[in-house]
Protein backbone atom coordinates (compact mmCIF):
# COMPACT_ATOMS: atom_id res chain seq x y z
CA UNK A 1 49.91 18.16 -27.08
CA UNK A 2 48.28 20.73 -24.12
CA UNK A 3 45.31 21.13 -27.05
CA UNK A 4 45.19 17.54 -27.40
CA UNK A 5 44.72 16.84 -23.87
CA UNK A 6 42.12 19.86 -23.48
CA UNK A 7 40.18 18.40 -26.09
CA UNK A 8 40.04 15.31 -24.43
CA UNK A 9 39.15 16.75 -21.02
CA UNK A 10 36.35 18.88 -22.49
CA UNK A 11 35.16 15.35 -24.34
CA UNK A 12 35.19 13.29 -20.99
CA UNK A 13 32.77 16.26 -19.48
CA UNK A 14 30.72 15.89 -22.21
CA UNK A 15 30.03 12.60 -21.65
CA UNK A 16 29.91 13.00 -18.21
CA UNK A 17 27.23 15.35 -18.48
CA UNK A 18 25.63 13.12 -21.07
CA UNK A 19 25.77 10.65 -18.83
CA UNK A 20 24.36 12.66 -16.12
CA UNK A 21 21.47 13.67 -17.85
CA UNK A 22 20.60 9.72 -19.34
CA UNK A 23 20.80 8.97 -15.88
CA UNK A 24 17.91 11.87 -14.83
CA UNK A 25 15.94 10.81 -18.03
CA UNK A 26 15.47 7.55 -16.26
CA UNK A 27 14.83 8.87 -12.55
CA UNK A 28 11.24 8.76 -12.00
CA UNK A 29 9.72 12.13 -11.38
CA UNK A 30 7.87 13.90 -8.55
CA UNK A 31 4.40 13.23 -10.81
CA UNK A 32 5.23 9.76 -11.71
CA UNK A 33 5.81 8.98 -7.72
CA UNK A 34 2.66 10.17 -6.75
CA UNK A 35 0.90 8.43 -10.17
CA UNK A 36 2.87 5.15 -8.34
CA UNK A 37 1.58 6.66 -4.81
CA UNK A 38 -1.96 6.95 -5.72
CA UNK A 39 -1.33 4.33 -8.13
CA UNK A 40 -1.04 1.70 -5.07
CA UNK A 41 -3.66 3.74 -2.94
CA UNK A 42 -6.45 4.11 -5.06
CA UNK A 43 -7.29 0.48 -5.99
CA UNK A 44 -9.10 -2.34 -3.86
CA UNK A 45 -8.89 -0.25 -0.75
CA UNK A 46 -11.78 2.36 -1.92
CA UNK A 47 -13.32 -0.44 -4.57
CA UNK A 48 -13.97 -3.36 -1.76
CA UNK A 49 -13.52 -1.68 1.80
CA UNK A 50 -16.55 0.31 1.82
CA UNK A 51 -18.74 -2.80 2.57
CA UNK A 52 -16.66 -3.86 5.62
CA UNK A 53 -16.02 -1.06 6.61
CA UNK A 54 -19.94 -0.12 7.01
CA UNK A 55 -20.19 -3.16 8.50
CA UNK A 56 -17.99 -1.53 11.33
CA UNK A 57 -18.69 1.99 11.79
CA UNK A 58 -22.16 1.83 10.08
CA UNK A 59 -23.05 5.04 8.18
CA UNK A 60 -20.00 6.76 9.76
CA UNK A 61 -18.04 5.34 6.97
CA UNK A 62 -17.09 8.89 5.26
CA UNK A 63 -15.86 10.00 8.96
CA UNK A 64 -14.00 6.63 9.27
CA UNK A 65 -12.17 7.04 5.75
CA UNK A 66 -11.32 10.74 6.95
CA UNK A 67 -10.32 9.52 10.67
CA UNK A 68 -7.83 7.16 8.47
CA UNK A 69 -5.78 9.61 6.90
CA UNK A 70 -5.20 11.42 10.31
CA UNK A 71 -3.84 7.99 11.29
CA UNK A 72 -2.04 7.85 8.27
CA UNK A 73 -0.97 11.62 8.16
CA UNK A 74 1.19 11.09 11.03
CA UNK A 75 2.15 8.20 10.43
CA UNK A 76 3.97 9.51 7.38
CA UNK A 77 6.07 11.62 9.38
CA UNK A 78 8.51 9.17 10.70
CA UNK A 79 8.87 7.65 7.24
CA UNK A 80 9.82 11.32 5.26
CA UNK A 81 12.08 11.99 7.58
CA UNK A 82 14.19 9.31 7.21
CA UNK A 83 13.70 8.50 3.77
CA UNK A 84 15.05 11.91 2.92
CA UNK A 85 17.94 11.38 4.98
CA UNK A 86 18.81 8.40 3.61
CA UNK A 87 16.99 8.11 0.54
CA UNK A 88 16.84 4.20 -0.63
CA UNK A 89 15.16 1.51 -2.74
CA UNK A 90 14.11 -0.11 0.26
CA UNK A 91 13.70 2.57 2.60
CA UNK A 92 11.52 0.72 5.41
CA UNK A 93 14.17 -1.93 5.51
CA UNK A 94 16.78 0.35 5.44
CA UNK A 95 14.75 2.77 8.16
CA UNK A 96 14.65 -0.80 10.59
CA UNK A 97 18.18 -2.12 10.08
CA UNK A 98 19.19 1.48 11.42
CA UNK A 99 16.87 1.51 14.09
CA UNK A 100 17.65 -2.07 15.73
CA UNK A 101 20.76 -3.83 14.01
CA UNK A 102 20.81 -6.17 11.33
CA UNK A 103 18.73 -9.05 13.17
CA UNK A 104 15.75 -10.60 13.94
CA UNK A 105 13.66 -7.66 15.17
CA UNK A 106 14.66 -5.56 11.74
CA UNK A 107 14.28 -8.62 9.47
CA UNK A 108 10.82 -9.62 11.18
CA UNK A 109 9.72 -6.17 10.88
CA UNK A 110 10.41 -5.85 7.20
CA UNK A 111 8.40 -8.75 6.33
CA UNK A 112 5.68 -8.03 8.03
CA UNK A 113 5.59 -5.19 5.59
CA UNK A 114 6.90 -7.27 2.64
CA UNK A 115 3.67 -9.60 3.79
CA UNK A 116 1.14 -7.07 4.41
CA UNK A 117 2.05 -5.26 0.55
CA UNK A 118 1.41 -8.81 -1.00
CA UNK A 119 -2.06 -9.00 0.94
CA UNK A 120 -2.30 -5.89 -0.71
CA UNK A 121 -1.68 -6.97 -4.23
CA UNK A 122 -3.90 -10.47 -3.03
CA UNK A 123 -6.70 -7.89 -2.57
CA UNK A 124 -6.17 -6.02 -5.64
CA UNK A 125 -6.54 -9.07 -7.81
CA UNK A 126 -9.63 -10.46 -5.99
CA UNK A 127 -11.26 -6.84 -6.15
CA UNK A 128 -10.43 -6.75 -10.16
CA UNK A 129 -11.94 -10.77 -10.19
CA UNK A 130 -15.22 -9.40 -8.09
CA UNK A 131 -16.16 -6.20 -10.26
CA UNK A 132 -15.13 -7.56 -13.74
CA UNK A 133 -17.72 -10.43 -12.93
CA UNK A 134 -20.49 -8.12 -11.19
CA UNK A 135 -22.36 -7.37 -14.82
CA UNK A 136 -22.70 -11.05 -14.95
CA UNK A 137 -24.19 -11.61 -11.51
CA UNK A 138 -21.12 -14.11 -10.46
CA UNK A 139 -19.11 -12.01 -7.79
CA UNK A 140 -19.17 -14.42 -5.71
CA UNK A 141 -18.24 -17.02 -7.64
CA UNK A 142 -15.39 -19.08 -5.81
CA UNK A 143 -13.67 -20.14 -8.85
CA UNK A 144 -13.31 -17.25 -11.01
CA UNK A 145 -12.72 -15.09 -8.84
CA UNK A 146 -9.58 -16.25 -7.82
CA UNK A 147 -8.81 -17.43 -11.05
CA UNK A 148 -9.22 -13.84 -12.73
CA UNK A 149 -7.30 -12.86 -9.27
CA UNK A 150 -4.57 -14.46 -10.83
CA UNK A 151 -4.62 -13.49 -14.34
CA UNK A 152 -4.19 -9.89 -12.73
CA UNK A 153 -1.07 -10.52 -10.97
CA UNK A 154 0.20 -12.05 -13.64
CA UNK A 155 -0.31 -9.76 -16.24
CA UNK A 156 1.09 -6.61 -14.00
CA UNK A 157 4.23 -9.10 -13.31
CA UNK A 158 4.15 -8.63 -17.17
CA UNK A 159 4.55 -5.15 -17.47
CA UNK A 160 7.10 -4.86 -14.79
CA UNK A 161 9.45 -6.77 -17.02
CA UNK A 162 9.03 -4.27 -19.32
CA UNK A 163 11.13 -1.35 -17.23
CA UNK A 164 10.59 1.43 -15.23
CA UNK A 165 9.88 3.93 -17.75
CA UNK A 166 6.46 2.20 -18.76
CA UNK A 167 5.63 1.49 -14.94
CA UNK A 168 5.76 5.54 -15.01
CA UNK A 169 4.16 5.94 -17.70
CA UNK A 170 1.08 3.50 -17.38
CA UNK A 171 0.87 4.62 -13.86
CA UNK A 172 0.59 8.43 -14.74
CA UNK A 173 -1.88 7.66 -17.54
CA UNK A 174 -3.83 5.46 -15.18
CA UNK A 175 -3.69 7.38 -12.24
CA UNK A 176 -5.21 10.26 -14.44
CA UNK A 177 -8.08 7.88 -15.32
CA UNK A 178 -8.75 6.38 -11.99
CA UNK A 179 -8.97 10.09 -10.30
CA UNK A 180 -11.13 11.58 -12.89
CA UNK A 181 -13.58 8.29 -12.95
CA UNK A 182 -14.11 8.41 -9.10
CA UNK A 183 -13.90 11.80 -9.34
CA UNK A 184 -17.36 11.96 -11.87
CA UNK A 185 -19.42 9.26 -9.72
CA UNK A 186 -18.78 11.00 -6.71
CA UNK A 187 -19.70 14.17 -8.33
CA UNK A 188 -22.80 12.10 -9.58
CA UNK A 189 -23.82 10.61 -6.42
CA UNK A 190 -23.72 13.53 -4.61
CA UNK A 191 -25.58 15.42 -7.42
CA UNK A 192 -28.28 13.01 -7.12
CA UNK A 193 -28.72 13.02 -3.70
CA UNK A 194 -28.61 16.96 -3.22
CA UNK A 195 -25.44 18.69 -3.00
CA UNK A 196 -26.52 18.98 1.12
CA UNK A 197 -25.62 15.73 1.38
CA UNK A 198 -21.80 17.22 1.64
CA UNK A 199 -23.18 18.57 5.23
CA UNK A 200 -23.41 14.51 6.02
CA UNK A 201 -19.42 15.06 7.16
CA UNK A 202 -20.57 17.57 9.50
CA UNK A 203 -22.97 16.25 10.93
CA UNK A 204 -24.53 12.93 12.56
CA UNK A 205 -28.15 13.51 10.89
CA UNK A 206 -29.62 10.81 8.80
CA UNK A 207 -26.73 8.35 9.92
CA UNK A 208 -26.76 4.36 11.55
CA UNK A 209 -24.67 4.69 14.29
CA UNK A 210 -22.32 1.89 14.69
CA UNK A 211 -23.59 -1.66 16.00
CA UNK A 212 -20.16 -1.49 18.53
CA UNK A 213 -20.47 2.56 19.29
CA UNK A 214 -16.89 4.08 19.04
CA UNK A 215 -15.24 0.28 19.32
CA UNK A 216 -16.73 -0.70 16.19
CA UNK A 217 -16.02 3.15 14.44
CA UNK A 218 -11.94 2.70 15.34
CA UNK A 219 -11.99 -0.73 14.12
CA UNK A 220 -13.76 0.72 10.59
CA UNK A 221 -10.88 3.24 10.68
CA UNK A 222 -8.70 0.07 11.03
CA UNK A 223 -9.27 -1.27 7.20
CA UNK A 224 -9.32 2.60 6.10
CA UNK A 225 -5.91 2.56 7.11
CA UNK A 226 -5.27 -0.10 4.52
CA UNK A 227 -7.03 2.27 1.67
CA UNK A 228 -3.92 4.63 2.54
CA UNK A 229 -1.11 2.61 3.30
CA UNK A 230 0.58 2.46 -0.29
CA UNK A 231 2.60 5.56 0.36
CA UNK A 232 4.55 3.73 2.17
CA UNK A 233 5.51 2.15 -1.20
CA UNK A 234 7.31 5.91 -2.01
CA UNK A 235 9.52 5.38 0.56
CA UNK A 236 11.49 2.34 -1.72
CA UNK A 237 11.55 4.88 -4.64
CA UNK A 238 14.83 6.78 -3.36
CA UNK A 239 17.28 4.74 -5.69
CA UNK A 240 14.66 5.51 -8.84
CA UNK A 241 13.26 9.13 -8.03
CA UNK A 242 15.01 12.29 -9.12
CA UNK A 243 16.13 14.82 -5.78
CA UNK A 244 14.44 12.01 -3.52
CA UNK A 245 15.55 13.85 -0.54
CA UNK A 246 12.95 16.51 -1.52
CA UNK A 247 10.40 14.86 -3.30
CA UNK A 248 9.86 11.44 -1.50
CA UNK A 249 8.19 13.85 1.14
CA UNK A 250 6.41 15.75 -1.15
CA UNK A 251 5.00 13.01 -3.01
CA UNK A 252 3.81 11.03 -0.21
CA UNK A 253 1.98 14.18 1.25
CA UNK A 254 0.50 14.69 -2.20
CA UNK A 255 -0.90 11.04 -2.60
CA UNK A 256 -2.47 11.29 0.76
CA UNK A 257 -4.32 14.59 0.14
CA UNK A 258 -5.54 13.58 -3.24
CA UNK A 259 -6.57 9.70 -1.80
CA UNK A 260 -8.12 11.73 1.16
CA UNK A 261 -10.14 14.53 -1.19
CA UNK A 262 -11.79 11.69 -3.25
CA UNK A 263 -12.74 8.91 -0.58
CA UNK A 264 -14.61 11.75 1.06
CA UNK A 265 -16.59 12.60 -2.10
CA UNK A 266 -17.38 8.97 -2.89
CA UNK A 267 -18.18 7.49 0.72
CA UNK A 268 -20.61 10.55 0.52
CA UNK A 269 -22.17 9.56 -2.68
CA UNK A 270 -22.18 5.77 -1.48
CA UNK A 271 -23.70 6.39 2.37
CA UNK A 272 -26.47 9.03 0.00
CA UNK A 273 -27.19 6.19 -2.51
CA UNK A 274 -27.11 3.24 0.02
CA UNK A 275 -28.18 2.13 3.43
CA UNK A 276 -26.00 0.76 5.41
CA UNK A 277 -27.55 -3.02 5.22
CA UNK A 278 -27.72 -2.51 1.43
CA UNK A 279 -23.60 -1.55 1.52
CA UNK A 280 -23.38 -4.18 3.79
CA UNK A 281 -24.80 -6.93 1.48
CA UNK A 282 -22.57 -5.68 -1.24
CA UNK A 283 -19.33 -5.33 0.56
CA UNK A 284 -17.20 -6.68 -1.98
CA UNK A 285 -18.54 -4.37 -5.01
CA UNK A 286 -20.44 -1.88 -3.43
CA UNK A 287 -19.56 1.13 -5.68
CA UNK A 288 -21.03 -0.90 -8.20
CA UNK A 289 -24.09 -1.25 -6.29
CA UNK A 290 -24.21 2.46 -5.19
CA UNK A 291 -24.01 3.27 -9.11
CA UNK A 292 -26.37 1.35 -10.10
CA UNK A 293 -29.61 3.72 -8.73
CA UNK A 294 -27.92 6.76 -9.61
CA UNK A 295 -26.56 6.06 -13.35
CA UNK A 296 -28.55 2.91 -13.89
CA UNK A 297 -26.87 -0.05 -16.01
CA UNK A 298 -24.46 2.40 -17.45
CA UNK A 299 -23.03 3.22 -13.95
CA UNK A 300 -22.40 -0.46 -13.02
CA UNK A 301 -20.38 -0.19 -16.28
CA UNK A 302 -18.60 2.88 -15.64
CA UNK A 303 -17.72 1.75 -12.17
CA UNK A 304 -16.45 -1.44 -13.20
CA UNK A 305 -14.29 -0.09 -15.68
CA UNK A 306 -13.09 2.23 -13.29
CA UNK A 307 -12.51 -0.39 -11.28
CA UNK A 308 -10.39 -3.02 -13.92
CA UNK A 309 -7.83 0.00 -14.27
CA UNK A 310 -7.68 0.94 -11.22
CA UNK A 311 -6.64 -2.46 -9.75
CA UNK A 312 -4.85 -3.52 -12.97
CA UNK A 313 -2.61 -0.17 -12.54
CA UNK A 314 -2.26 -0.65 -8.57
CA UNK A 315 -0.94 -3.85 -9.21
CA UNK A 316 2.11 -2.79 -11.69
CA UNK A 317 2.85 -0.04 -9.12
CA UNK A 318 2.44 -2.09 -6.24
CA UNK A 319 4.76 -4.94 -7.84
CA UNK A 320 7.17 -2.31 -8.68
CA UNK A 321 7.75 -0.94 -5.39
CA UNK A 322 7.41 -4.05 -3.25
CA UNK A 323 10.01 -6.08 -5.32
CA UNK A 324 12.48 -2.98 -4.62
CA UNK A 325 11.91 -3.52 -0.59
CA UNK A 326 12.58 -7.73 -1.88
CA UNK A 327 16.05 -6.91 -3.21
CA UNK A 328 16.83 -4.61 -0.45
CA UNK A 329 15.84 -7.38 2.32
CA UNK A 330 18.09 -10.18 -0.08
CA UNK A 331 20.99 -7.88 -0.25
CA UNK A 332 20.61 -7.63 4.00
CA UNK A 333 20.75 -11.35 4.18
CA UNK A 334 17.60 -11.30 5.87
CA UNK A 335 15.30 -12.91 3.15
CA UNK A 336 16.26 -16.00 0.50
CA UNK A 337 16.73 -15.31 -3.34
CA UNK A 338 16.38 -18.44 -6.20
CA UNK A 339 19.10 -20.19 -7.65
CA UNK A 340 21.13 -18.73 -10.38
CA UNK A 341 21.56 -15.06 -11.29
CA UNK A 342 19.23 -12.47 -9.75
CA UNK A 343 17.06 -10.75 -12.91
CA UNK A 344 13.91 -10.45 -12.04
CA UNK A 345 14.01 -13.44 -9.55
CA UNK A 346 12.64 -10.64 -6.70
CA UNK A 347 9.75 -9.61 -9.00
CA UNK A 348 8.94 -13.58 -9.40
CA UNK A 349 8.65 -14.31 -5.86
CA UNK A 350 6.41 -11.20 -4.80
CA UNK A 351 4.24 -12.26 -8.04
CA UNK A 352 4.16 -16.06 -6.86
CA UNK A 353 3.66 -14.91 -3.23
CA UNK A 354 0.80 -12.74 -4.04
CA UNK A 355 -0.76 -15.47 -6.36
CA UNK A 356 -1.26 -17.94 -3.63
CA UNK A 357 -2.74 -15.49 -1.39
CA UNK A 358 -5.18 -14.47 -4.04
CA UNK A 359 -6.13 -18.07 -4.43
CA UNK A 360 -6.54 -19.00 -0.89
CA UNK A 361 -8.14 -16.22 1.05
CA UNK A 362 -11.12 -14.15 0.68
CA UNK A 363 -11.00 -10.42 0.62
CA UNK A 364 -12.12 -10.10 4.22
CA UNK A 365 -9.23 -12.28 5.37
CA UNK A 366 -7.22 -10.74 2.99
CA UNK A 367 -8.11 -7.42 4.80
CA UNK A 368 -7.74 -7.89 8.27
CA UNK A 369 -4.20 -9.79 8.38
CA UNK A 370 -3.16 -6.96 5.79
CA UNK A 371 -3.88 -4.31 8.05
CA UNK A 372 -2.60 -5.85 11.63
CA UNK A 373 0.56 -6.85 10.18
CA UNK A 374 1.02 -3.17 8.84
CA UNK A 375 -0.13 -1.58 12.03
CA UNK A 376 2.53 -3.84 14.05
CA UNK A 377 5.17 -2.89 11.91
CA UNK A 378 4.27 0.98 11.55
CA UNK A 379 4.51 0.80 15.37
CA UNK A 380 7.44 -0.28 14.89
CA UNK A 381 9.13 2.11 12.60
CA UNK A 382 8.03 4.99 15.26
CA UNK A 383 9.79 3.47 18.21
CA UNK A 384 12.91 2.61 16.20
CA UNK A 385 12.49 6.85 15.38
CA UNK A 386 12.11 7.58 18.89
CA UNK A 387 14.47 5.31 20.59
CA UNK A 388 17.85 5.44 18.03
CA UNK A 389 17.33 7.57 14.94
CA UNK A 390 15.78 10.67 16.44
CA UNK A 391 18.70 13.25 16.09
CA UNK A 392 20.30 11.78 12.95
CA UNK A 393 16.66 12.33 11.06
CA UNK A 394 15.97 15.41 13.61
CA UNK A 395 12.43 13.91 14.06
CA UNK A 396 9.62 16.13 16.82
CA UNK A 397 9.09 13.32 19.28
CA UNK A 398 5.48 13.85 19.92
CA UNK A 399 4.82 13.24 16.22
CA UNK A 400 5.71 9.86 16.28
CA UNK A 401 4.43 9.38 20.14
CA UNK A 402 1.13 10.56 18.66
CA UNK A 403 1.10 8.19 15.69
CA UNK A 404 1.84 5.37 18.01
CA UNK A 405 -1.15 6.32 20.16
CA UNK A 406 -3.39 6.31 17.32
CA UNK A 407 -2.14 3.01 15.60
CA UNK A 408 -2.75 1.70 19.13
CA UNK A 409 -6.29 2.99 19.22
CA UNK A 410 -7.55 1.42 15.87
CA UNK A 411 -5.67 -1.75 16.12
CA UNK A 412 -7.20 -2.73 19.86
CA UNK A 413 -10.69 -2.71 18.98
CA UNK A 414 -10.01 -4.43 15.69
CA UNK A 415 -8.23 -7.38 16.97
CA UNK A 416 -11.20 -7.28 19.99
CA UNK A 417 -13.87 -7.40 17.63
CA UNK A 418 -13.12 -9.65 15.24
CA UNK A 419 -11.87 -12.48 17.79
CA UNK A 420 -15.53 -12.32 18.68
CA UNK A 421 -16.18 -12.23 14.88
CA UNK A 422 -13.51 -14.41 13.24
CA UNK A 423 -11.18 -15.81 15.83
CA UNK A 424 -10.00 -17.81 12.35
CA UNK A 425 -8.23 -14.85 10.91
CA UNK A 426 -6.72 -14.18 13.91
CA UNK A 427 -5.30 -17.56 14.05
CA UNK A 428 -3.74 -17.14 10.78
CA UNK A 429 -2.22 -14.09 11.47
CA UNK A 430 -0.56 -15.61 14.66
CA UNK A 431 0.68 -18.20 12.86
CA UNK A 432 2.06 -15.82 10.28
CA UNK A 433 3.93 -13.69 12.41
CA UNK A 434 5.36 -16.78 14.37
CA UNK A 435 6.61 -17.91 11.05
CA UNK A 436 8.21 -14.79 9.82
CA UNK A 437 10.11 -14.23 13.59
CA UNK A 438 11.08 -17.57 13.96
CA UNK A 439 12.66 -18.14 10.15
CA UNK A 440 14.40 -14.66 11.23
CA UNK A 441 15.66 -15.94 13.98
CA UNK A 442 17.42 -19.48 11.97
CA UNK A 443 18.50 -17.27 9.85
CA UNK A 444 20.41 -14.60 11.72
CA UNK A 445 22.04 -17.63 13.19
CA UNK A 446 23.15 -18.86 10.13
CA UNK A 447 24.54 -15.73 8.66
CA UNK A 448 26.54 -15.30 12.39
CA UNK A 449 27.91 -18.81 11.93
CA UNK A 450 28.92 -18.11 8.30
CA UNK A 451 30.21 -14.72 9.13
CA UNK A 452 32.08 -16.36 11.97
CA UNK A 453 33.87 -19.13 9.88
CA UNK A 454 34.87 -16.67 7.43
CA UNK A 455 36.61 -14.79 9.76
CA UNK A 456 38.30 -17.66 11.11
CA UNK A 457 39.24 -18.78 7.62
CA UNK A 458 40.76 -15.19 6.84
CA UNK A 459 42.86 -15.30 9.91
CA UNK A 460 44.34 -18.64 8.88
């Protein structure tokens, strides 16, 4: 009888174990995080900011790219340390219900970052529609575009269905491709313009200053800030990633140093190959512009292609991780789900979402209410640190004092300069943020009356 029961102890380990390790075989890993990271980083925000960006901060675009990851460096900081406290699938949700309570200033918060990813994934599919049609002369066409926009979307929506092991997978694989291709034209560019042209970061020979002086250079770093802003997508990986405590930090660090190595390299090769009215013209697709004298019709080619993967592949990661932060924000009552069982039903509306922002705004729309929303909400996230969460992550207050500061600095003379420019875009984004605070606020009522008749209902 005692062996009997010893056998069946050492059986249920066993399959404990087993089940231990199936469940580790389907963690992501540190590499496939940062393939997701970079994944979400390295797409339209190199591919079709350059353009406006130059149109900003004029040939101090490599400076402007490298100004952004300082931003976005500490930035980071209030994000690892409480996503390796409390490690989560929706980790910036989780980070803001902590910081201020489950109600309208968490909930409005949260979907100004739930927004600002599908802008993101908007842009991504426009910037795939805009290079796939450059070798045809019709990037700005105002029908396929958008229509090819949508195709995108759909199709990564596709492969999410699929599972989280081939996300991982086609990210890694991607990501390899993506880093190696930008990697070779900026080698290329810079090759062909003299390997001195590296001394252009060092230096303010041979550059247009920008039109606005330092106003118009922090407003550049503004839509930089959006090239970088996909590791905050890492931060929703908590439930998925193996030892998240220790690699959610590791991997976001990672993404940004890799992002940061090669937007140097090919803003150099662009700002060698290009002036900055020449960028300027070709905002949308200017890598394919810049490749153009270099490689000749072969580098249009190679830069497009570069370009189809490495929106295609930002979009399954980007789905990915945004639909976790969905669930997270439907579970906290603070945004609606469909009718009938869950499934996929949070994949469905970030796909639909991002569809209809792909269809209706251009990319330089598309940019600018991307990147004020995020900014709002990352300034966010750092008080919420500060004020309530400081001990329990044991966060250095001047980190996130100094992020604030600099989020404050880029976003001023952004919002400045393009009410002068596009007062339009501004507009919208009002209206946007109006309409995410005050369907907050209806329905934090609603939950408080529900949650008050139920305990009324349980008493009687």
């Amino acid at each position: 009888m005692e062996r009997h029961d010893a056998h069946e102890h050492r059986t249920t380990q066993r399959e404990q174990r087993q089940g231990t390790d199936r469940d580790q075989e389907q963690k992501l890993s540190l590499t496939g995080s940062v393939a997701l990271g970079t994944g979400v980083m390295i797409g339209a925000g190199i591919f079709a900011l350059v353009g406006q960006v130059a149109e900003l901060a004029g040939g101090w675009v490599p400076w402007a790219f490298l100004a952004g990851a300082v931003v976005v460096a500490f930035s980071s900081y209030s994000y690892i340390r409480y996503s390796a406290t409390n490690p989560s699938s929706g980790g910036i949700a989780m980070l803001l219900k902590a910081a201020y309570g489950p109600g309208v200033v968490a909930g409005s918060f949260s979907l100004f970052m739930y927004v600002s990813m599908i802008l993101a994934q908007s842009l991504l599919g426009r910037t795939f529609g805009t290079y796939l049609l450059r070798p045809f002369g019709m990037q700005d066409s105002a029908v396929w575009v958008p229509v090819l926009a949508v195709a995108a979307i759909t199709a990564a929506a596709l492969v999410n269905l699929v599972g989280n092991r081939w996300v991982e997978r086609s990210a890694t694989v991607t990501a390899a491709i993506k880093i190696a291709g930008i990697g070779v034209l900026a080698a290329g560019g810079i090759l062909a313009a003299g390997v001195s042209s590296l001394g252009r970061l060092v230096t303010a020979a041979d550059r247009t200053p920008p039109e606005q002086g330092w106003a118009g250079f922090l407003a550049g770093t503004t839509l930089c800030i959006l090239a970088y802003k996909g590791f905050t997508t890492i931060t929703n990986q908590g439930a998925d990633l193996a030892r998240p405590e220790r690699n959610i930090g590791r991997s976001i660090m990672i993404s940004i140093a890799l992002c940061t190595v090669l937007y140097l390299l090919i803003t150099v090769a662009v700002t060698g190959s290009l002036t900055v009215p020449q960028i300027v013209e070709a905002r949308d697709y200017a890598l394919a512009e810049a490749a153009e004298p270099l490689f000749g019709v072969w580098g249009v080619t190679l830069t497009v292609a570069i370009a189809v993967v490495a929106t295609l592949s930002g979009l399954v990661a980007s789905l990915f991780a945004v639909s976790k932060l969905y669930d997270m924000l439907r579970d906290m009552g603070q945004a609606p789900g469909l009718p009938g069982t869950q499934g996929h039903q949070s994949l469905y509306i970030t796909a639909g979402l991002a569809i209809l922002m792909a269809a209706f705004f251009d990319l330089s729309q598309i940019a600018a209410l991307g990147a004020i929303l995020y900014l709002g909400m990352d300034i966010a996230i750092h008080l919420g640190i500060l004020r309530h969460l400081r001990h329990d992550v044991q966060a250095t207050p001047w980190i996130p004092w100094t992020a604030i500061a600099l989020d404050v600095a880029v976003l001023v003379p952004f919002v400045l300069l393009k009410a002068q420019a596009d007062p339009f875009t501004l507009v919208v984004t009002t209206v946007v943020a109006l309409v995410i605070v005050v369907a907050q606020w209806f329905t934090v009522r609603h939950r408080s009356g529900e949650d008050a008749r139920q305990g009324e209902h349980e008493q009687h």
